[in-house]
N, C-alpha and C. Protein backbone atom coordinates (compact mmCIF):
# COMPACT_ATOMS: atom_id res chain seq x y z
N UNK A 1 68.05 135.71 131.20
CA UNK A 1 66.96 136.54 130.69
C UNK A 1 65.68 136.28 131.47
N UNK A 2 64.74 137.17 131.54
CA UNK A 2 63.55 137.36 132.27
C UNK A 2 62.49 136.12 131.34
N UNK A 3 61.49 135.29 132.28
CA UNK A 3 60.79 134.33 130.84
C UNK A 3 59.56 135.55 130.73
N UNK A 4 59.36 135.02 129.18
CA UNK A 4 58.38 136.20 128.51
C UNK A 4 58.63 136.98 128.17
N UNK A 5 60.18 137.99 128.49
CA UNK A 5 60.16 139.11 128.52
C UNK A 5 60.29 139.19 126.80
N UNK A 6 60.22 139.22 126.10
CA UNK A 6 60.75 139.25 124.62
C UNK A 6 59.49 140.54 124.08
N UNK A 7 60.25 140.70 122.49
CA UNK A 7 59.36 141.43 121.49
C UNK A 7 59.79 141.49 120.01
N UNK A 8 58.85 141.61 119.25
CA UNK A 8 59.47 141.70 117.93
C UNK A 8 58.96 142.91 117.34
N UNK A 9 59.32 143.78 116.79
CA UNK A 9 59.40 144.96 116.08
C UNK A 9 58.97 144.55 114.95
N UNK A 10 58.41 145.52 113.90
CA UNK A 10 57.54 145.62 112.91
C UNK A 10 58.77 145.59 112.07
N UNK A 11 59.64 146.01 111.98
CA UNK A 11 60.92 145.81 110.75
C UNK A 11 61.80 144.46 111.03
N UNK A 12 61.76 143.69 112.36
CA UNK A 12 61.80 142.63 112.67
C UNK A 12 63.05 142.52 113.93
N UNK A 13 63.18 143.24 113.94
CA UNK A 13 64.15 143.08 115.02
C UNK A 13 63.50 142.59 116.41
N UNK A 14 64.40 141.85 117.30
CA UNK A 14 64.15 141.18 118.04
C UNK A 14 64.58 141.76 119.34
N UNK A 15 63.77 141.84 120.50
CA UNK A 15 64.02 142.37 121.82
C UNK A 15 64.29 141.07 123.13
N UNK A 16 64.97 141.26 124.10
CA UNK A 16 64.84 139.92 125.03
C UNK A 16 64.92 141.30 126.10
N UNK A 17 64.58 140.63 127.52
CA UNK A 17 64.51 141.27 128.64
C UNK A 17 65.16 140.32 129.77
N UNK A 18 66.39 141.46 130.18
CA UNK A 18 67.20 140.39 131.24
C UNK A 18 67.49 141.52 132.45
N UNK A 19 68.51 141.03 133.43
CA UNK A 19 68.59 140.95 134.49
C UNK A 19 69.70 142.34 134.22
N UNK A 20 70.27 142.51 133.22
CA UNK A 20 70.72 144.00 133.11
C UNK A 20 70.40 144.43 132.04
N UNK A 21 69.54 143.91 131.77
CA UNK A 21 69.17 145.25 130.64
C UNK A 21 68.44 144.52 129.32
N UNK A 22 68.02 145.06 128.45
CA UNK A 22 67.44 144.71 127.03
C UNK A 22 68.84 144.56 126.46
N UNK A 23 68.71 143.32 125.94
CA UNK A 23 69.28 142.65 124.17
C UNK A 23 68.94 142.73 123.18
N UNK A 24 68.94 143.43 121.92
CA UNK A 24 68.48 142.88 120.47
C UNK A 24 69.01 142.83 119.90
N UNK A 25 68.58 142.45 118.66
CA UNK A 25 69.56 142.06 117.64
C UNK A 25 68.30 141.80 116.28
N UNK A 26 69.31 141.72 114.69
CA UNK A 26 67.92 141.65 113.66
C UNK A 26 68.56 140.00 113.14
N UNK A 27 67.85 139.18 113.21
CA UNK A 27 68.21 138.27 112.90
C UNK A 27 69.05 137.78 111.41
N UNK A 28 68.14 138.49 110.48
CA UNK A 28 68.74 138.19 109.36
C UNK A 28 69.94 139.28 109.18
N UNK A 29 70.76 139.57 110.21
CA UNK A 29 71.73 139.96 109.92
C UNK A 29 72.90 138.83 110.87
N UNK A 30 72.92 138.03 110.88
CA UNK A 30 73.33 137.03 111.78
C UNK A 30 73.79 136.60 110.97
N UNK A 31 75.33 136.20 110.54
CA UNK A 31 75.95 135.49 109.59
C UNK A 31 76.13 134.00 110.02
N UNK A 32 76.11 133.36 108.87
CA UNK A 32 76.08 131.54 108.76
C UNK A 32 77.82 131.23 109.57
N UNK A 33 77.33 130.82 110.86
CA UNK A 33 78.72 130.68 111.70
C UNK A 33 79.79 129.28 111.17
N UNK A 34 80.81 129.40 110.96
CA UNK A 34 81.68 128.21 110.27
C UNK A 34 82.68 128.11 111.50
N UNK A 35 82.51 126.93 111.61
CA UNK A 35 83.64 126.87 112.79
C UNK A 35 84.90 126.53 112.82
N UNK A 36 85.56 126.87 112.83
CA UNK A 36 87.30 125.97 112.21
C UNK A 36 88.10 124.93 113.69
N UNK A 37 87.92 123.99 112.84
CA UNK A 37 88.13 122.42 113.40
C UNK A 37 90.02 122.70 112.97
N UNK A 38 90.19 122.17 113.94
CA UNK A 38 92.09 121.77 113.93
C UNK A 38 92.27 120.15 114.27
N UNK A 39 92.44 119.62 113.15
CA UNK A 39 93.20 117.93 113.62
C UNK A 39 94.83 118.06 113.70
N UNK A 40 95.37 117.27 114.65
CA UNK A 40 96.15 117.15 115.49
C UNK A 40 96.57 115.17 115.22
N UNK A 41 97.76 114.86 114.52
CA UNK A 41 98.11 113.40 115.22
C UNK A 41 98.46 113.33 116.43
N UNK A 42 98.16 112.79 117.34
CA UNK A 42 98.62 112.51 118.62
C UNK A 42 100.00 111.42 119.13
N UNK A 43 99.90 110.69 118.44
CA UNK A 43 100.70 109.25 117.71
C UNK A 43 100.89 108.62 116.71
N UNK A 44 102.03 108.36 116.67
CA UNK A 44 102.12 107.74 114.83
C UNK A 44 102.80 106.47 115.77
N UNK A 45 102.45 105.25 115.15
CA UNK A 45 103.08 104.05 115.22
C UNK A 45 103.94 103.51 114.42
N UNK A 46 105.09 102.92 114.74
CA UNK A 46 105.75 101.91 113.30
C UNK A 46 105.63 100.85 114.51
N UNK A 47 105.18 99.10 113.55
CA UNK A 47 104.99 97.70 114.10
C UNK A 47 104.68 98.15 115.34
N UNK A 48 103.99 98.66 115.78
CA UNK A 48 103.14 98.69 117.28
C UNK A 48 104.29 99.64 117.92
N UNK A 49 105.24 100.41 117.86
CA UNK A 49 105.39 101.37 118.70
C UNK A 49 105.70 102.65 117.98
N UNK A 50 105.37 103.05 119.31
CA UNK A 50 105.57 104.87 119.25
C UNK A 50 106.52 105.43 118.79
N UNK A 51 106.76 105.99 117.72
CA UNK A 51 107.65 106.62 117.25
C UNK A 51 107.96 108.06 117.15
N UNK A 52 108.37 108.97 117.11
CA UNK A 52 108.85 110.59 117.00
C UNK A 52 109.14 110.69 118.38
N UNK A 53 109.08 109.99 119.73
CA UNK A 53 108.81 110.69 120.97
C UNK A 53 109.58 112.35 121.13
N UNK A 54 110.71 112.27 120.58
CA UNK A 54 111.61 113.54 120.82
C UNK A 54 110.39 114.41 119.87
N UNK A 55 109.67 114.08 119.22
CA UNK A 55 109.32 115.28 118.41
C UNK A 55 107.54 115.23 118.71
N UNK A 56 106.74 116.50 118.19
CA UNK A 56 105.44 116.17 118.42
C UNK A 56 104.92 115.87 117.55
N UNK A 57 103.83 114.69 117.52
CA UNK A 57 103.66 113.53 116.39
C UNK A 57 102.82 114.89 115.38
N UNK A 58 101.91 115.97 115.53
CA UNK A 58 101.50 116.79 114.85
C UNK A 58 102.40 117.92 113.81
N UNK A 59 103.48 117.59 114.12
CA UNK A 59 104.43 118.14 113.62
C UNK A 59 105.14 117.28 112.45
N UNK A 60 104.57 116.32 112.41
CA UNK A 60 105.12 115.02 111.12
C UNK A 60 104.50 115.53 110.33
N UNK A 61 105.21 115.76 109.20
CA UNK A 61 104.20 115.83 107.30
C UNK A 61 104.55 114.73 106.45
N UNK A 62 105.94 114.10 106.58
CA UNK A 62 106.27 112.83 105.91
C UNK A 62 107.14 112.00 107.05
N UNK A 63 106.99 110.43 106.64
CA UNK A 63 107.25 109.78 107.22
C UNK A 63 108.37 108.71 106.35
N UNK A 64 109.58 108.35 106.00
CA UNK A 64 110.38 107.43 105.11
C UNK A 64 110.70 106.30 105.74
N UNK A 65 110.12 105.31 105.27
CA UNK A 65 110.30 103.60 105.85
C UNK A 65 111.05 102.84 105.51
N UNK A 66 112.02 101.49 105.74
CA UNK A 66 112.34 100.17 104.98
C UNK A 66 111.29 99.24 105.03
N UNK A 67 111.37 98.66 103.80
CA UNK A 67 110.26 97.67 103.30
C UNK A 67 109.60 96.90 104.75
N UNK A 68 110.59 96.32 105.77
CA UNK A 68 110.44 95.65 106.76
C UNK A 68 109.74 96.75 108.14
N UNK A 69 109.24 97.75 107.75
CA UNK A 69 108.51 98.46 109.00
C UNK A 69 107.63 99.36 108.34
N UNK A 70 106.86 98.48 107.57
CA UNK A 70 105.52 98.86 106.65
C UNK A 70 104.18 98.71 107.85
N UNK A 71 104.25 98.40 108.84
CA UNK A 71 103.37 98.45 109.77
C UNK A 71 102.79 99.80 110.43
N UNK A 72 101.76 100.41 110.22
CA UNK A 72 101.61 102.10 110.63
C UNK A 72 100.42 102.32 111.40
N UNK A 73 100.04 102.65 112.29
CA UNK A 73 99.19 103.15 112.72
C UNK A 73 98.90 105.04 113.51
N UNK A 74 97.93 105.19 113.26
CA UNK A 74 97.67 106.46 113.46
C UNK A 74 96.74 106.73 114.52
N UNK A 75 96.65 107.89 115.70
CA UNK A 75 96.02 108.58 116.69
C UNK A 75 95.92 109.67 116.57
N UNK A 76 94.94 110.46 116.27
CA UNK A 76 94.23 112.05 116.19
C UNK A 76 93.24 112.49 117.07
N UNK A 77 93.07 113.79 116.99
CA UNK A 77 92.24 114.50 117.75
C UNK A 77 91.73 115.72 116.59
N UNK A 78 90.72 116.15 117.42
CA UNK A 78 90.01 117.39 116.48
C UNK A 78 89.61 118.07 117.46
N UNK A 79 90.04 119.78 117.23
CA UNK A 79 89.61 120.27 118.32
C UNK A 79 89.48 122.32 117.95
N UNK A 80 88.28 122.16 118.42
CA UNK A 80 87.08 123.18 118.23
C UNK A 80 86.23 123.46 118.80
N UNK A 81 84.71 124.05 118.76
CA UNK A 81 84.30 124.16 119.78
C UNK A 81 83.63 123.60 120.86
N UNK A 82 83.50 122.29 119.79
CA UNK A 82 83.04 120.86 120.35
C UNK A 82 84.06 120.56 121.61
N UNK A 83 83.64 119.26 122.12
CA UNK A 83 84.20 117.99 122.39
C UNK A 83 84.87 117.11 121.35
N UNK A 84 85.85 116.49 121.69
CA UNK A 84 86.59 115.66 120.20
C UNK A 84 85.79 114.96 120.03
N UNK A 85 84.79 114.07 121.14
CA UNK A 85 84.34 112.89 120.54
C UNK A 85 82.90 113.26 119.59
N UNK A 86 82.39 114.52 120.08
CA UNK A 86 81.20 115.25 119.38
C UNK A 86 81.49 114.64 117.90
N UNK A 87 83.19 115.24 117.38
CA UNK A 87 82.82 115.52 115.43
C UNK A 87 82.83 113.56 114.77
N UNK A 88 82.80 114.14 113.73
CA UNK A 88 82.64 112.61 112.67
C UNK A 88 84.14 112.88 111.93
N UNK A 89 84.80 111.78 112.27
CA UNK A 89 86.24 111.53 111.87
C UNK A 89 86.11 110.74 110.35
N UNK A 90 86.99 111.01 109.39
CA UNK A 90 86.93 110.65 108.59
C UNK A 90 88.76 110.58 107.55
N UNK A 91 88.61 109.45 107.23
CA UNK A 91 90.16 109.50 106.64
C UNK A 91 90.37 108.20 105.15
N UNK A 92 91.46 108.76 104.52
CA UNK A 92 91.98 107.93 103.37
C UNK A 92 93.32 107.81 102.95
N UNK A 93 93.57 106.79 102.74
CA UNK A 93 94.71 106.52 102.34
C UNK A 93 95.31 106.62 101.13
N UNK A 94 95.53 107.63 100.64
CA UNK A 94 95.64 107.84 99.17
C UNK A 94 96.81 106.99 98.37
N UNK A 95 96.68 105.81 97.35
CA UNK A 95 97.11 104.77 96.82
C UNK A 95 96.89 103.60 97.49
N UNK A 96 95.27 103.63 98.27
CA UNK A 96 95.26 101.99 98.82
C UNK A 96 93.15 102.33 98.89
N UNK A 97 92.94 103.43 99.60
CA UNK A 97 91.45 103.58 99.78
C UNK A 97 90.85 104.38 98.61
N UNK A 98 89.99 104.32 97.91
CA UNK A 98 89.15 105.13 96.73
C UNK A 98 88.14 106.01 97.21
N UNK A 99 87.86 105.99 98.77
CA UNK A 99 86.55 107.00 99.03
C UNK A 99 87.32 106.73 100.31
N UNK A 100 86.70 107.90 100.76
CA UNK A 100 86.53 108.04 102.70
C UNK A 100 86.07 107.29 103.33
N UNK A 101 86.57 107.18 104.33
CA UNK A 101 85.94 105.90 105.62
C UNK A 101 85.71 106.93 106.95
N UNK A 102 84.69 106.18 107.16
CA UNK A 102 83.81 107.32 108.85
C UNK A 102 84.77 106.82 109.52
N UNK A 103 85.71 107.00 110.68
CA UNK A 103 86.14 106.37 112.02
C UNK A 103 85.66 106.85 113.00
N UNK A 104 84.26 105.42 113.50
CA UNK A 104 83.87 105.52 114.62
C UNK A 104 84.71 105.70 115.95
N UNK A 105 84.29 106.52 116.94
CA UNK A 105 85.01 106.16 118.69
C UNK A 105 86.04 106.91 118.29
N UNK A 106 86.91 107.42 117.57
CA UNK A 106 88.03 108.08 117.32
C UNK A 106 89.04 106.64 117.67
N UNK A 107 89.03 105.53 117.16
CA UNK A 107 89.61 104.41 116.47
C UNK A 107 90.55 104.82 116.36
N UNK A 108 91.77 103.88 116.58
CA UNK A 108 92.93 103.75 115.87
C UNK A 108 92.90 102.87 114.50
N UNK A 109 93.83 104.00 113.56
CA UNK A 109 93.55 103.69 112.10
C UNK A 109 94.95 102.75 111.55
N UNK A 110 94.97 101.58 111.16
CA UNK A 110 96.46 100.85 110.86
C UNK A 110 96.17 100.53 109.71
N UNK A 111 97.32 100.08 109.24
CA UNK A 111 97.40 99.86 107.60
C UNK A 111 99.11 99.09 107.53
N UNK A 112 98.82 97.95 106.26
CA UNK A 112 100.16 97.53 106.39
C UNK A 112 100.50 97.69 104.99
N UNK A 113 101.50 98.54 104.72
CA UNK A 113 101.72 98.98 103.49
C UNK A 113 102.88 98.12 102.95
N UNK A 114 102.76 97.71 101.61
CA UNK A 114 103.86 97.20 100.61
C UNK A 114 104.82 98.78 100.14
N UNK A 115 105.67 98.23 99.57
CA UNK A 115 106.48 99.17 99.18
C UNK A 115 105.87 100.08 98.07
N UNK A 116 105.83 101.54 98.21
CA UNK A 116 104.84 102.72 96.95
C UNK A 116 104.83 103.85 98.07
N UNK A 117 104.95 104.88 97.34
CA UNK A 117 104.31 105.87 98.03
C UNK A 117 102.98 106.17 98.43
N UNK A 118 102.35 106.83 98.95
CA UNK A 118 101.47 107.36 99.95
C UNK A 118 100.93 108.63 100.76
N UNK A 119 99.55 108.71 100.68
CA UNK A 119 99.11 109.98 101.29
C UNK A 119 98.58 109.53 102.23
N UNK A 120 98.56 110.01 103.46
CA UNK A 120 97.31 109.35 104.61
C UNK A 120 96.33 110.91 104.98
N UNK A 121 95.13 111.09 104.54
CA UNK A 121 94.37 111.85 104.83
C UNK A 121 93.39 111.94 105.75
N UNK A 122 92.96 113.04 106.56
CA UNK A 122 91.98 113.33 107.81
C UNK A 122 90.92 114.46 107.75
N UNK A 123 89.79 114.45 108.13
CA UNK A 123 89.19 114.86 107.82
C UNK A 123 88.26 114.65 109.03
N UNK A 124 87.13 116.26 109.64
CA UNK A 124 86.71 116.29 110.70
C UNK A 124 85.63 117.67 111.10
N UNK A 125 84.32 116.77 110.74
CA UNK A 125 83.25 117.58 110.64
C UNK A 125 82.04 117.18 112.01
N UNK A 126 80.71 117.75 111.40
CA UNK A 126 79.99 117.47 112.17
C UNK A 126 79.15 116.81 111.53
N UNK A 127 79.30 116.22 110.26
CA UNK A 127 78.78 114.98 109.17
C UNK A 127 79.95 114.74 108.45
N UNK A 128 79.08 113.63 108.05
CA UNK A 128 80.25 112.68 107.34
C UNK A 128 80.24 113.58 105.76
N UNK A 129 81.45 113.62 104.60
CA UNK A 129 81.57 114.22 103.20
C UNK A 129 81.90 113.92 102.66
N UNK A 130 81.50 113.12 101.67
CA UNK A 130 82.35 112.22 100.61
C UNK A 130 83.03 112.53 99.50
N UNK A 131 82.61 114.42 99.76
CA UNK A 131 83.84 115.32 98.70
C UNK A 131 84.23 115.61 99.53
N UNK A 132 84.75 115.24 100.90
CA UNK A 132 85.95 116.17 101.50
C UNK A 132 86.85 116.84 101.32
N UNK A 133 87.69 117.41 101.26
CA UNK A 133 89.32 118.30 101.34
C UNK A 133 89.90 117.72 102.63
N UNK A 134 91.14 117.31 102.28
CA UNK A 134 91.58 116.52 103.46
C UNK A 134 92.11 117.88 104.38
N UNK A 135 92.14 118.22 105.84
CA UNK A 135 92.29 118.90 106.35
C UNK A 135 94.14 118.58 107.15
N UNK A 136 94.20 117.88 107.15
CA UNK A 136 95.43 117.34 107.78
C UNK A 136 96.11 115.90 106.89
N UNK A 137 97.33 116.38 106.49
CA UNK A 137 98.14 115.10 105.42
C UNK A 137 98.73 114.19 106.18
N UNK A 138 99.93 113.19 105.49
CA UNK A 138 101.06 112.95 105.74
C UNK A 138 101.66 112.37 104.96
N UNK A 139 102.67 112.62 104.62
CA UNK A 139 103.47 111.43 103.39
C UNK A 139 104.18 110.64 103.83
N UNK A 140 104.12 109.29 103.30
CA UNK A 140 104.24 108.05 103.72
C UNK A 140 105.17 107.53 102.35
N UNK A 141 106.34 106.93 103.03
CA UNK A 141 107.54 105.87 101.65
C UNK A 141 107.78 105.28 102.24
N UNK A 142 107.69 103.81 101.71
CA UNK A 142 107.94 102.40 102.25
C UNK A 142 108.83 101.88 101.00
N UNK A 143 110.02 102.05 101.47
CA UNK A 143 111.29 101.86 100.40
C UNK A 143 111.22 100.23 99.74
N UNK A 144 111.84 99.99 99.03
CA UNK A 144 111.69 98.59 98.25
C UNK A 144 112.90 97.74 99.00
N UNK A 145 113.25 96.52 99.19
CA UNK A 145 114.15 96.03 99.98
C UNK A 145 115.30 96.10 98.51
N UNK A 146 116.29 95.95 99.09
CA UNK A 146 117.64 96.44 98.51
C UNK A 146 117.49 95.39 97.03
N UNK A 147 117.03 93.73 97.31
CA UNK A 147 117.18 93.56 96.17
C UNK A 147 115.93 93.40 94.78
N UNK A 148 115.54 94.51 95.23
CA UNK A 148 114.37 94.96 94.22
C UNK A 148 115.12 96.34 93.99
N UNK A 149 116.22 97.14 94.23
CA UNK A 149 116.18 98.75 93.81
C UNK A 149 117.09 98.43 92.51
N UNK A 150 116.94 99.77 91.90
CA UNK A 150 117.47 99.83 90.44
C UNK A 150 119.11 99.43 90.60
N UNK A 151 119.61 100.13 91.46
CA UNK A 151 120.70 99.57 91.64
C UNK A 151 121.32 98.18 91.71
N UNK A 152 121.16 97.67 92.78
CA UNK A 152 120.99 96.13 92.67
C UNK A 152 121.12 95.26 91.19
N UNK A 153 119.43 96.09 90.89
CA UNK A 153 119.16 94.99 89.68
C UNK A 153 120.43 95.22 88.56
N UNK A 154 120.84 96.57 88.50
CA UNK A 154 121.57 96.86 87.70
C UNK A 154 122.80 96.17 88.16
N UNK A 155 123.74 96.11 89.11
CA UNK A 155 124.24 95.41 89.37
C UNK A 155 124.33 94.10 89.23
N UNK A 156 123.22 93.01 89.22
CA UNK A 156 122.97 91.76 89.26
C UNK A 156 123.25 91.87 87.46
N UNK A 157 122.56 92.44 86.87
CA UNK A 157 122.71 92.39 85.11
C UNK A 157 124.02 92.38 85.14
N UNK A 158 125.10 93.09 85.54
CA UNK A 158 126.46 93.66 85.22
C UNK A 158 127.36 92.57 85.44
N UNK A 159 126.99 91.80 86.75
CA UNK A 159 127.73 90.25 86.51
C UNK A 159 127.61 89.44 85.98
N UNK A 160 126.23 89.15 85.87
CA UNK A 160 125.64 88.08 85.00
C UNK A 160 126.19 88.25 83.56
N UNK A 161 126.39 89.58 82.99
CA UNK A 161 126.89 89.75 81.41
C UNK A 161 128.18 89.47 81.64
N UNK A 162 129.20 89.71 82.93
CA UNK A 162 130.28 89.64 83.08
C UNK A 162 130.96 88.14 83.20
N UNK A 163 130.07 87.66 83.56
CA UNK A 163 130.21 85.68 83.51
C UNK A 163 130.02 85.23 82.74
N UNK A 164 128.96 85.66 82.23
CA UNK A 164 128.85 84.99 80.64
C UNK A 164 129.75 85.43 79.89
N UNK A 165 129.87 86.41 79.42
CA UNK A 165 131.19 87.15 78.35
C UNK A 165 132.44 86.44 79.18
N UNK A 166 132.50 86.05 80.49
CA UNK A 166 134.26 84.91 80.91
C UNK A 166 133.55 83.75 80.51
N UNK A 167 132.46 83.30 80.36
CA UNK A 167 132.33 82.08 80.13
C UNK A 167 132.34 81.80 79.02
N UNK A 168 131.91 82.62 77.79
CA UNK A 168 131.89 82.47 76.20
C UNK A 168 133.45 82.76 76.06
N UNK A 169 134.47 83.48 76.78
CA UNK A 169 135.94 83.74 76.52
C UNK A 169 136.60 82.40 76.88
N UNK A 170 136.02 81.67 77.95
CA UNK A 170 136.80 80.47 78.19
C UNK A 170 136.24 78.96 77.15
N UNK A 171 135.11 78.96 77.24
CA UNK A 171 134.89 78.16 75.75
C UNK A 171 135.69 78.02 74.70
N UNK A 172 135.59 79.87 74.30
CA UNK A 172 136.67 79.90 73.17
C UNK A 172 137.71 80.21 72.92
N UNK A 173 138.41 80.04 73.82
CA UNK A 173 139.80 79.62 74.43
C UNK A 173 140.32 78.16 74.58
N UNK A 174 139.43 77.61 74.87
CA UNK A 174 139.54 75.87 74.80
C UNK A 174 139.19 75.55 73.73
N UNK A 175 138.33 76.14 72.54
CA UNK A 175 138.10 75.87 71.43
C UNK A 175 139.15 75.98 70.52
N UNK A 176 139.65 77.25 70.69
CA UNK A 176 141.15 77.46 70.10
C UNK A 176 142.10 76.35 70.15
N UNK A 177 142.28 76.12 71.52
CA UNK A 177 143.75 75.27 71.95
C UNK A 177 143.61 73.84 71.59
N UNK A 178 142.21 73.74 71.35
CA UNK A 178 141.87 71.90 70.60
C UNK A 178 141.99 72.32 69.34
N UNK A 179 141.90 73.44 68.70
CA UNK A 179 142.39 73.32 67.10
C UNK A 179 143.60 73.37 67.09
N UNK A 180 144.23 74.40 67.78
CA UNK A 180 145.73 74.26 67.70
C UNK A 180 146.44 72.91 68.14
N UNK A 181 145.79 72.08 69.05
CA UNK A 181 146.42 70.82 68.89
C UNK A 181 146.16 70.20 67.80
N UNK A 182 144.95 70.08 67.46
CA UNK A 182 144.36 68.89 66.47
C UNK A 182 145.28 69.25 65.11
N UNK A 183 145.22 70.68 64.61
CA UNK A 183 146.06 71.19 63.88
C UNK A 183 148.08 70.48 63.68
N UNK A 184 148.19 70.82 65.16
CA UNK A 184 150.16 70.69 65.80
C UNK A 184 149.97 68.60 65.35
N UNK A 185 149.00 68.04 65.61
CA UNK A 185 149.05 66.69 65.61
C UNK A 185 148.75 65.87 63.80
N UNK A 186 148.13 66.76 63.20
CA UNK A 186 148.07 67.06 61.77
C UNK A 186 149.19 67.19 61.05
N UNK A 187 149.57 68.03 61.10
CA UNK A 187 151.23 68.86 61.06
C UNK A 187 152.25 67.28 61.42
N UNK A 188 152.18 66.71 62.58
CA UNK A 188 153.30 65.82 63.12
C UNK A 188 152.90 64.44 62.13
N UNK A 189 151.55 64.09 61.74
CA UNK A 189 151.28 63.25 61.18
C UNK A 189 151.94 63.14 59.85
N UNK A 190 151.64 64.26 59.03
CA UNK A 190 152.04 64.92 57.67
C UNK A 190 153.41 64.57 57.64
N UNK A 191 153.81 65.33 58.94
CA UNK A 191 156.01 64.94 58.81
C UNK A 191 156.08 63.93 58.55
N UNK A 192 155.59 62.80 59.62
CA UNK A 192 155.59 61.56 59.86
C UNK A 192 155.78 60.82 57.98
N UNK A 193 154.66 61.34 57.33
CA UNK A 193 154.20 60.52 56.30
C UNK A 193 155.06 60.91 55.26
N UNK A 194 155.85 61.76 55.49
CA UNK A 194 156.62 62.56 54.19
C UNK A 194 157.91 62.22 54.67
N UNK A 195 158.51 61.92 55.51
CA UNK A 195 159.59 61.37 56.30
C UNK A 195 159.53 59.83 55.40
N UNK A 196 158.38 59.16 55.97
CA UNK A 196 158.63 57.83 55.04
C UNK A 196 158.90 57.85 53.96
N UNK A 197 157.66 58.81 53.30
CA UNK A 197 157.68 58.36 51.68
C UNK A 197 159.01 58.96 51.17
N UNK A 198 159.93 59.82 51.52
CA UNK A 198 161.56 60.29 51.65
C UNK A 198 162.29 59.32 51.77
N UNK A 199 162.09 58.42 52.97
CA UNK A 199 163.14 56.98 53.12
C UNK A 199 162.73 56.19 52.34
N UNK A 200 161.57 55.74 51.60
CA UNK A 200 161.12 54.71 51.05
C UNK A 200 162.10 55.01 49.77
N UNK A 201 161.43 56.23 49.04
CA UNK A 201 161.99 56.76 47.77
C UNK A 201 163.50 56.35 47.89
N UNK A 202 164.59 56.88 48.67
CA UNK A 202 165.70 57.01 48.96
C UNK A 202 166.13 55.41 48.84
N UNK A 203 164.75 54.57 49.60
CA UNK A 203 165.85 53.13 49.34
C UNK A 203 165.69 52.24 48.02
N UNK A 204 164.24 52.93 47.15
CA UNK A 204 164.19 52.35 46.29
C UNK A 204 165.47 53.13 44.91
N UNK A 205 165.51 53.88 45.47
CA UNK A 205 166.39 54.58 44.28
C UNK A 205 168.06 53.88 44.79
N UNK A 206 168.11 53.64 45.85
CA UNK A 206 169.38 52.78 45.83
C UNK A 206 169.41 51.75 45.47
């Protein structure tokens, strides 16, 4: 544009003067421009390596773990009309963080998760928002090790009742067989004593 060349009109419209020609425009007809930001994971980590390679890490929505590769880290981008490093990164871990965290430098974000489910949220403005809407998810399960699952435990109950109920059967099974002796030796005593008092009788009556 030409310098100086400008004008403003009595209803307000605005004139510029350039190198082909006049520009105007009325200002207050200029709508409030919103820009739409796209986040992108770049990398997902399990225990320090790269994982999905066959696939593109932006293309992950859930992720399913064993207890033993609860190690995660995350790499994003945001991209619009900025530069990535221009916006203010922001993310949460839904069942571990209660508010948003800024990530300065576009940081790598890690977290070492116990066994529970999980949201990992992103978020990517040109200020920081502490009502955000997460713009980009992922679901995250970090399974319980085998002998914490219902199964298991249920299992572990099922022998334990099963040993005990052979162990209360063999008790009283040996409990039995000492009455039935003590009983069979009762019995042999009794003969014993009625046997005599039979011969005794027998010789006094002769």
């Amino acid at each position: 544009f030409k310098v100086n060349s400008w004008y403003k009109s009595a209803d307000g419209e605005m004139f510029f003067g350039g190198v082909n020609g006049i520009s105007s425009f009325y200002p207050a007809e200029i709508n409030k421009f919103e820009e739409k930001i796209n986040l992108f994971f770049t990398k997902i980590k399990i225990n320090n390596k790269e994982v999905f390679k066959d696939t593109a890490a932006w293309n992950i929505s859930s992720v399913d773990l064993p207890y033993n590769q609860n190690s995660v880290a995350f790499e994003f981008i945001a991209m619009g009309n900025n530069n990535p490093e221009q916006y203010i990164y922001q993310y949460k871990m839904e069942g571990v963080d209660k508010q948003w965290i800024q990530n300065n430098d576009m940081q790598t974000v890690r977290y070492f998760l116990p066994p529970g489910k999980y949201m990992f949220q992103l978020f990517a403005s040109h200020s920081f928002d502490k009502d955000a809407k997460p713009m980009k998810e992922i679901s995250i399960t970090i399974r319980q090790p085998f002998w914490k699952t219902w199964w298991f435990i249920t299992a572990l109950i099922l022998i334990l009742i099963s040993s005990l109920a052979i162990s209360i059967n063999r008790f009283n099974k040996k409990k039995y067989e000492k009455q039935i002796q003590q009983f069979a030796a009762e019995k042999k005593h009794k003969q014993e004593r009625e046997n005599i008092s039979r011969e005794l009788h027998d010789t006094l009556g002769t």
